[in-house]
N, C-alpha and C. Protein backbone atom coordinates (compact mmCIF):
# COMPACT_ATOMS: atom_id res chain seq x y z
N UNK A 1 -36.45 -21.97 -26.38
CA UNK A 1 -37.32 -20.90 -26.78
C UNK A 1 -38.60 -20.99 -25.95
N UNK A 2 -38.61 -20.29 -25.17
CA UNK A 2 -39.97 -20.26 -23.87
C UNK A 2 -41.04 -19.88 -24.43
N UNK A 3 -40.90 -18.66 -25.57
CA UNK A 3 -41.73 -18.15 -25.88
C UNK A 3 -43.02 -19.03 -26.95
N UNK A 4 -42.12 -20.14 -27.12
CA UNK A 4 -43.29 -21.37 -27.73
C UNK A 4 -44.11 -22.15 -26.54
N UNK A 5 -43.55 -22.07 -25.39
CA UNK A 5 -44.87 -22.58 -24.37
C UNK A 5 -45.84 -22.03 -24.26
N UNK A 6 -45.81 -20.62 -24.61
CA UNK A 6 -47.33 -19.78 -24.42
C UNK A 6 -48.33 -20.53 -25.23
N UNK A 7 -47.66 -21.22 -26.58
CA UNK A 7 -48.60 -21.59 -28.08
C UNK A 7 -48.92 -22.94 -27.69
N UNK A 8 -48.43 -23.59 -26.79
CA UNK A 8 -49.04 -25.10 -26.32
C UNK A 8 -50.68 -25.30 -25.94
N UNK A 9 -51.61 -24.54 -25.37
CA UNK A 9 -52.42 -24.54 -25.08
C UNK A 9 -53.71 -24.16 -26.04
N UNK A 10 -53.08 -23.06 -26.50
CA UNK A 10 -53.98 -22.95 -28.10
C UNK A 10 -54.19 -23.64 -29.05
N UNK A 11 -52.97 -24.39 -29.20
CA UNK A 11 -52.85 -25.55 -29.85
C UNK A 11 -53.66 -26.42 -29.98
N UNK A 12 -53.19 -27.00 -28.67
CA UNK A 12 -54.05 -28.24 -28.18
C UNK A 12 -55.67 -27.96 -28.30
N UNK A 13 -56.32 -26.74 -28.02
CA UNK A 13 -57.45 -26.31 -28.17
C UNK A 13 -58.05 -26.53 -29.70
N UNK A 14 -56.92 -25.98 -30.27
CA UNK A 14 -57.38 -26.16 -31.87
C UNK A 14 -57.82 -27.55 -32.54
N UNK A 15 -56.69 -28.55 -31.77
CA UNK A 15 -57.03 -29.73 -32.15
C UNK A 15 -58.58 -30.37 -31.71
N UNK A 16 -59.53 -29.81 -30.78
CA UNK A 16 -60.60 -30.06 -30.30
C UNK A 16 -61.27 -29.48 -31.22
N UNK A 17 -60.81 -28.23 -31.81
CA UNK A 17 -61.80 -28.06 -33.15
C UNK A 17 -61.87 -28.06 -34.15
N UNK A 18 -60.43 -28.87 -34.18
CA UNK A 18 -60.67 -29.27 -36.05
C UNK A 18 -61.48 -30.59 -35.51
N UNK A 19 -61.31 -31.38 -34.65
CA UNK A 19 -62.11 -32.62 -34.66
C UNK A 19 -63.70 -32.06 -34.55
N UNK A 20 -64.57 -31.42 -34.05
CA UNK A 20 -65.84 -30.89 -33.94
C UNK A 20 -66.44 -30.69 -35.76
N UNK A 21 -64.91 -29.99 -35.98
CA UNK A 21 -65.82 -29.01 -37.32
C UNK A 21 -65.90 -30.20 -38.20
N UNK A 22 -64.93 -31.24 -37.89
CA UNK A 22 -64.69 -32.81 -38.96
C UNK A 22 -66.47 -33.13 -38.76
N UNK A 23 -66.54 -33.87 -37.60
CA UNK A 23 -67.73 -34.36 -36.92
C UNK A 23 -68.75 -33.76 -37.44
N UNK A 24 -68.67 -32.23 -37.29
CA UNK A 24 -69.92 -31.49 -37.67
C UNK A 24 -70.50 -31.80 -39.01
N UNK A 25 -69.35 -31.86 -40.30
CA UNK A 25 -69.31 -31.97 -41.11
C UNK A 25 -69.90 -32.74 -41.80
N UNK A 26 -69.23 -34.29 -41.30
CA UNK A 26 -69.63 -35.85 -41.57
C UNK A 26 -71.15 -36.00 -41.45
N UNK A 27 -71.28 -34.94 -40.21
CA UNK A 27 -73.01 -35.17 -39.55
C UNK A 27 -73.80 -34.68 -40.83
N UNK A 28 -73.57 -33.60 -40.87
CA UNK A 28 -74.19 -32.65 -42.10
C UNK A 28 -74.41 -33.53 -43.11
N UNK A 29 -73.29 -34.00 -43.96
CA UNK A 29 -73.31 -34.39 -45.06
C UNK A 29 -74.83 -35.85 -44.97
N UNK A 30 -74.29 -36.28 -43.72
CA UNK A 30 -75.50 -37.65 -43.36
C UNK A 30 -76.69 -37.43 -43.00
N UNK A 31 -77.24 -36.35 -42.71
CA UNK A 31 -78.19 -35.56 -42.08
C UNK A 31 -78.91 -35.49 -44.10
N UNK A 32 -78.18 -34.73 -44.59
CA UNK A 32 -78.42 -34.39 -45.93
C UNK A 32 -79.01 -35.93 -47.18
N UNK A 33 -77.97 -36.90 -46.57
CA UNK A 33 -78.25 -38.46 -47.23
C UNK A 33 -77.59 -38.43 -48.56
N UNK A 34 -75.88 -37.81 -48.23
CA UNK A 34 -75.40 -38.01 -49.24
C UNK A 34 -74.03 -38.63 -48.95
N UNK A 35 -74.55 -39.60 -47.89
CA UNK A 35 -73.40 -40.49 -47.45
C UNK A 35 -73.79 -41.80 -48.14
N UNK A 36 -74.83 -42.13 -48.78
CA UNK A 36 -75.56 -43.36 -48.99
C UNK A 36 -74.63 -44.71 -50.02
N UNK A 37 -73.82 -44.39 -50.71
CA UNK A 37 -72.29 -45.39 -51.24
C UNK A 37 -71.26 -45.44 -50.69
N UNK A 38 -70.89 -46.36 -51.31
CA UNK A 38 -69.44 -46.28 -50.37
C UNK A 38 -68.29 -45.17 -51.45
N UNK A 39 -68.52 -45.16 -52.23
CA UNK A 39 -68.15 -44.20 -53.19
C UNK A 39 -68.07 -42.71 -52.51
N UNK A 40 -69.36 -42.29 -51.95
CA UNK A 40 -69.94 -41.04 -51.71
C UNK A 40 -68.72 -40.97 -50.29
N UNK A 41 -69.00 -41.94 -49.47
CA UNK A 41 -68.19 -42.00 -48.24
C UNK A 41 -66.97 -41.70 -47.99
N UNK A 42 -66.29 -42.48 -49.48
CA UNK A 42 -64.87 -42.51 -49.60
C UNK A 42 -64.52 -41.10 -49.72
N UNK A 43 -65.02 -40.20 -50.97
CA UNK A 43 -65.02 -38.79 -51.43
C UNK A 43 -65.22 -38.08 -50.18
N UNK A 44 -65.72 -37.95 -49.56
CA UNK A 44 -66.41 -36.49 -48.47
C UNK A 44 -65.89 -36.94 -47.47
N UNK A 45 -64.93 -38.14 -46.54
CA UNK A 45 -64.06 -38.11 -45.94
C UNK A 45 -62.71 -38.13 -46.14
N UNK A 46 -62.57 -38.27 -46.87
CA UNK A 46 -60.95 -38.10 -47.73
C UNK A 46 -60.92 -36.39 -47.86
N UNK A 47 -61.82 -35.85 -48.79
CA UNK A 47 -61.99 -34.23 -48.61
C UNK A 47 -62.11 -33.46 -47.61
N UNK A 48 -62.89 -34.10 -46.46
CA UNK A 48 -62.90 -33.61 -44.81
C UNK A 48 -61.75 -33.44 -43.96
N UNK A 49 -61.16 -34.91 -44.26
CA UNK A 49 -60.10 -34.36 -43.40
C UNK A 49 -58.88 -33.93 -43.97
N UNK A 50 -58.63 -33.58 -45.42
CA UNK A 50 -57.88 -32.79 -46.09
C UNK A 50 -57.73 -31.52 -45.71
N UNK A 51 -59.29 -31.37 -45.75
CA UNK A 51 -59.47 -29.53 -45.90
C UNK A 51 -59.07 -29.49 -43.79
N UNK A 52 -59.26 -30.37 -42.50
CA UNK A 52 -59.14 -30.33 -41.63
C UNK A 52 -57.31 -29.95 -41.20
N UNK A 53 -56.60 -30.85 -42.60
CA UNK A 53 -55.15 -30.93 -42.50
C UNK A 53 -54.50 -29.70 -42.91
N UNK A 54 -55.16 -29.19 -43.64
CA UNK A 54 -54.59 -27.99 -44.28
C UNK A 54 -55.44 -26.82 -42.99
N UNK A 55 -56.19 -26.85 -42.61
CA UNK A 55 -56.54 -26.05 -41.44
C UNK A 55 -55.48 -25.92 -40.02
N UNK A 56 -54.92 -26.99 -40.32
CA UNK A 56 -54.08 -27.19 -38.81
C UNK A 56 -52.79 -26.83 -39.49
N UNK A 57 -52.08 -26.93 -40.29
CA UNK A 57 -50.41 -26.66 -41.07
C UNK A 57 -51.17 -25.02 -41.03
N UNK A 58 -51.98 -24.24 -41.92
CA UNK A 58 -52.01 -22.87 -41.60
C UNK A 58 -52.02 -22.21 -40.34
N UNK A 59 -52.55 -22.85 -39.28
CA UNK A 59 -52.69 -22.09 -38.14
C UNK A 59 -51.49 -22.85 -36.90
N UNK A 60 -50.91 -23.93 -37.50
CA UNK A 60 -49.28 -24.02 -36.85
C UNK A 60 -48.26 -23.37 -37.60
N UNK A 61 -48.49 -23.16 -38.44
CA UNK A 61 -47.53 -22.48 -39.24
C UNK A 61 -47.35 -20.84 -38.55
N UNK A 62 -48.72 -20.23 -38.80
CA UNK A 62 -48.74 -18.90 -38.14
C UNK A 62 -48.42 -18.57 -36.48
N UNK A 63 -48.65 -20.26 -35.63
CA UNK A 63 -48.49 -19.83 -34.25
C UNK A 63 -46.71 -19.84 -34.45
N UNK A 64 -46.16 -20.73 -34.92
CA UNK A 64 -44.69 -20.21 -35.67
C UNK A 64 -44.04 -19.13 -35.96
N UNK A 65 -44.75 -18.19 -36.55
CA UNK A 65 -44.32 -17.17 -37.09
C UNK A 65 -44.54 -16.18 -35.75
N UNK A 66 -45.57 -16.44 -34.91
CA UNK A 66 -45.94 -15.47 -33.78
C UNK A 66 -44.70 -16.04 -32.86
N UNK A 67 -44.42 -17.05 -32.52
CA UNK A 67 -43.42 -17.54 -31.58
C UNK A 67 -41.54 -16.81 -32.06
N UNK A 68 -41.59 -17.52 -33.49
CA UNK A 68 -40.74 -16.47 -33.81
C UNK A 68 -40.58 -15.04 -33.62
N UNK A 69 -41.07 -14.06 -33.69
CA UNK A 69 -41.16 -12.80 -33.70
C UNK A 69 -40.95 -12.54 -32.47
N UNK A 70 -41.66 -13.11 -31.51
CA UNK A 70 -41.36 -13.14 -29.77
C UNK A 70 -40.47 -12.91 -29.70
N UNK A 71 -39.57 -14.22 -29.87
CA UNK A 71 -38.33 -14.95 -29.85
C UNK A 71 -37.43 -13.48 -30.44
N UNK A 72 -37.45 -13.34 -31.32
CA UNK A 72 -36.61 -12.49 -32.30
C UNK A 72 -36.42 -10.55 -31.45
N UNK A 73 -37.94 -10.50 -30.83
CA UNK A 73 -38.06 -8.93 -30.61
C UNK A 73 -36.99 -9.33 -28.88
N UNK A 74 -37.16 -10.53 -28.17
CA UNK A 74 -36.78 -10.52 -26.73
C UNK A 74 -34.99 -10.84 -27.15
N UNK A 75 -34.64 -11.28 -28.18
CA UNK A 75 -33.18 -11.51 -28.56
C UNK A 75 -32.34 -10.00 -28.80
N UNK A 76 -33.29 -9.35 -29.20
CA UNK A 76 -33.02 -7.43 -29.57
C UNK A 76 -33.15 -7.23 -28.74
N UNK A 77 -33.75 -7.19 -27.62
CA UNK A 77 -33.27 -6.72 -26.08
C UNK A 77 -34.56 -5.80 -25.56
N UNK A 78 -35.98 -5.66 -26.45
CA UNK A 78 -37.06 -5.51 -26.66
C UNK A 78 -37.69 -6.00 -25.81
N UNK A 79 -38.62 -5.04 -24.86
CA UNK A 79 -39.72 -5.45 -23.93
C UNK A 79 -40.48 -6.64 -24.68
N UNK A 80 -40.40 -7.98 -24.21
CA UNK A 80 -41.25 -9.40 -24.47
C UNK A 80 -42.34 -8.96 -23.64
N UNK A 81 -42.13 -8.82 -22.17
CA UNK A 81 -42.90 -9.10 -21.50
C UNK A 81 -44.51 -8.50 -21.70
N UNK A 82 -44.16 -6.88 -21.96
CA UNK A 82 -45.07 -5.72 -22.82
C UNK A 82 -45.85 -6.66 -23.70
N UNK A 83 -45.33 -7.14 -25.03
CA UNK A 83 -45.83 -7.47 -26.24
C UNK A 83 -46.91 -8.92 -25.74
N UNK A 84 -46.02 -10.12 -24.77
CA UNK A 84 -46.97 -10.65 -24.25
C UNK A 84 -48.02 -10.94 -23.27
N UNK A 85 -48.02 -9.51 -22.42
CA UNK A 85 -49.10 -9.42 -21.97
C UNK A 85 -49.94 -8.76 -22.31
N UNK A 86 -49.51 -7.74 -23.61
CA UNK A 86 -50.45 -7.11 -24.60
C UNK A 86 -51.59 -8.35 -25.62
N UNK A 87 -50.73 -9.44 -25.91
CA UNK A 87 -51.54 -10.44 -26.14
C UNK A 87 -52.72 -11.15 -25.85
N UNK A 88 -52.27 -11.52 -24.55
CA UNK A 88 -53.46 -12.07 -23.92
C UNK A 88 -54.28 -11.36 -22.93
């Protein structure tokens, strides 16, 4: 399925910003001084990179569903080429 190499690069991009928005986050919260237990620490990184995990399964999930549909319209015999250079 070729039409999943297009989604390699976005990907990989994404992963640069779930790590930023993590970072950003951690900063914030320490910036604020509500990192100060180890209690506090445990909570707001355990929740960080939860909410980071569930950010990345929704938006692989959907580059999925876009790869599929590719896949599915160029198997019907459907201009691909149209739809993905209408894309980008």
């Amino acid at each position: 399925m070729q039409e999943a190499l297009v989604l390699i690069p976005p990907l990989l991009g994404l992963k640069g910003n779930l790590e930023m928005t993590l970072a950003s986050r951690l900063g914030t919260w320490t910036n604020l001084g509500l990192l100060k237990t180890r209690k506090q620490q445990f909570k707001i990184f355990i929740s960080s990179v939860a909410l980071d995990q569930a950010q990345a399964i929704i938006v692989a999930f959907l580059a999925a569903i876009i790869a599929s549909v590719i896949y599915k319209l160029g198997a019907s015999g459907e201009s691909v080429r149209g739809l993905s250079s209408s894309l980008s």
